[in-house]
Protein backbone atom coordinates (compact mmCIF):
# COMPACT_ATOMS: atom_id res chain seq x y z
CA UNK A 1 4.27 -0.58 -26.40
CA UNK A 2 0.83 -0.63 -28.11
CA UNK A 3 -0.55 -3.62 -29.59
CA UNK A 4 -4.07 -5.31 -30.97
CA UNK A 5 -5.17 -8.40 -30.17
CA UNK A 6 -7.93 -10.27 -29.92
CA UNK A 7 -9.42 -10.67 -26.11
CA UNK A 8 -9.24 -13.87 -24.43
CA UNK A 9 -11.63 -13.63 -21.88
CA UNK A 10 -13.93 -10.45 -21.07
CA UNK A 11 -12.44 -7.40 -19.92
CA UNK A 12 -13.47 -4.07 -19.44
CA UNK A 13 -12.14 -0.73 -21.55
CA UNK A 14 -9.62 1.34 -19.67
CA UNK A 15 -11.05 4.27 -20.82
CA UNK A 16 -15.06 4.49 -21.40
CA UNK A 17 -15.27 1.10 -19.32
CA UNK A 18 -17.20 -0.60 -21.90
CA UNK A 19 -17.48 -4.13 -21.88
CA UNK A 20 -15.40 -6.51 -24.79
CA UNK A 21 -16.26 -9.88 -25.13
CA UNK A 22 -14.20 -12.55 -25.73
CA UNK A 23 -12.47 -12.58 -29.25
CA UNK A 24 -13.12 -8.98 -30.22
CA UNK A 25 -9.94 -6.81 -30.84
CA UNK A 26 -8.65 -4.93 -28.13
CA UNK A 27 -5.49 -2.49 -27.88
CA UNK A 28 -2.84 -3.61 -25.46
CA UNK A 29 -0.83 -0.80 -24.07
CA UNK A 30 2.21 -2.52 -21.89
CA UNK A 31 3.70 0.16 -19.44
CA UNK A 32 5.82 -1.73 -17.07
CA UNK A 33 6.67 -5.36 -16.53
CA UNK A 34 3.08 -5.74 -14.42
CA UNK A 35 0.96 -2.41 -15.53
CA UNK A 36 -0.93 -3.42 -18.49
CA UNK A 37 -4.05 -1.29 -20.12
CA UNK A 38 -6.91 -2.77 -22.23
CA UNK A 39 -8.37 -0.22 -24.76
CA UNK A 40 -11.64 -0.80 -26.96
CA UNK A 41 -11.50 0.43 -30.59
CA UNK A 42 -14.09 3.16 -29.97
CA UNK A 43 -11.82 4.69 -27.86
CA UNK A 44 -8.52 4.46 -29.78
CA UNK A 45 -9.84 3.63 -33.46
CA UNK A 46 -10.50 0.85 -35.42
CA UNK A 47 -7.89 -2.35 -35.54
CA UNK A 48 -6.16 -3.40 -38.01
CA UNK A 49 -7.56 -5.11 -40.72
CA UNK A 50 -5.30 -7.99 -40.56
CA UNK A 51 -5.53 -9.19 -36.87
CA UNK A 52 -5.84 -13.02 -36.69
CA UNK A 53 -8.84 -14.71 -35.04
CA UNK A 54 -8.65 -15.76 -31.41
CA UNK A 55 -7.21 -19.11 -31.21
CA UNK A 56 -9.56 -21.58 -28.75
CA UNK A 57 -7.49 -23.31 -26.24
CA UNK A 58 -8.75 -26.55 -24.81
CA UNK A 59 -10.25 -25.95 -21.06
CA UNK A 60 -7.72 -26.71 -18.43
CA UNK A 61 -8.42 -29.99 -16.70
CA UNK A 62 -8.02 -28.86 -12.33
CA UNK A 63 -5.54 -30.62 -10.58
CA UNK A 64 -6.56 -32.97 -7.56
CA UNK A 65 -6.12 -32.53 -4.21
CA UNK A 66 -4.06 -35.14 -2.13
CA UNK A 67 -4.27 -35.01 1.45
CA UNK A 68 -0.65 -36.43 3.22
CA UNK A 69 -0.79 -38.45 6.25
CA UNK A 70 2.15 -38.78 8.59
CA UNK A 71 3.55 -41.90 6.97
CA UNK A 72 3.60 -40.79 3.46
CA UNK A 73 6.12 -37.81 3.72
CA UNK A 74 10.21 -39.36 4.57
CA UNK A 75 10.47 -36.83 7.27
CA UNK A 76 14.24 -38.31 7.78
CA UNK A 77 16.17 -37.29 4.43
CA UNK A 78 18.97 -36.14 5.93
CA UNK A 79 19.74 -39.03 7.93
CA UNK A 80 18.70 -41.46 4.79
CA UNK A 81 21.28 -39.37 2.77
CA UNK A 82 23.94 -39.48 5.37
CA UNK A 83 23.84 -43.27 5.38
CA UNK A 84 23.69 -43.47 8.68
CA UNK A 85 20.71 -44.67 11.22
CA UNK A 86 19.02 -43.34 14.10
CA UNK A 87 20.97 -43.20 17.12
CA UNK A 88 24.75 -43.31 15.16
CA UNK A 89 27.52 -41.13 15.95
CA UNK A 90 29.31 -39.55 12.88
């Protein structure tokens, strides 16, 4: 399926390998569920005169990284969940 839409970050034409910035329309051309093309319009044409602008999105804030120690982690679940204690027959 072919589609135009704006480009969200920079990519590179499939074609002449021409560089297009972020926000300037580019042709999607899905092929499979993970093969994707990116087309520039001097390759394929000029886009339609209606696309809408690129949308900002607010930068994503990274996660932090927790190191576990031995204690934190309740290594015994299944024993906790079996209501039973170390050394009980069942």
């Amino acid at each position: 399926m072919k589609t135009w839409t704006r480009a969200t970050v920079e990519r590179l034409c499939g074609l002449c390998g021409k560089h297009v910035l972020e926000g300037q329309p580019i042709q999607l051309i899905d092929v499979g569920p993970t093969i994707k093309l990116w087309r520039c319009e001097q390759c394929v044409g000029p886009a339609p005169p209606d696309l809408p602008p690129l949308v900002e999105r607010k930068p994503v804030t990274p996660l932090v990284m927790t190191r576990f120690a031995k204690d934190m982690l309740p290594l015994d679940w299944k024993r906790r969940s079996a209501g039973r204690e170390p050394g009980e027959e069942g």
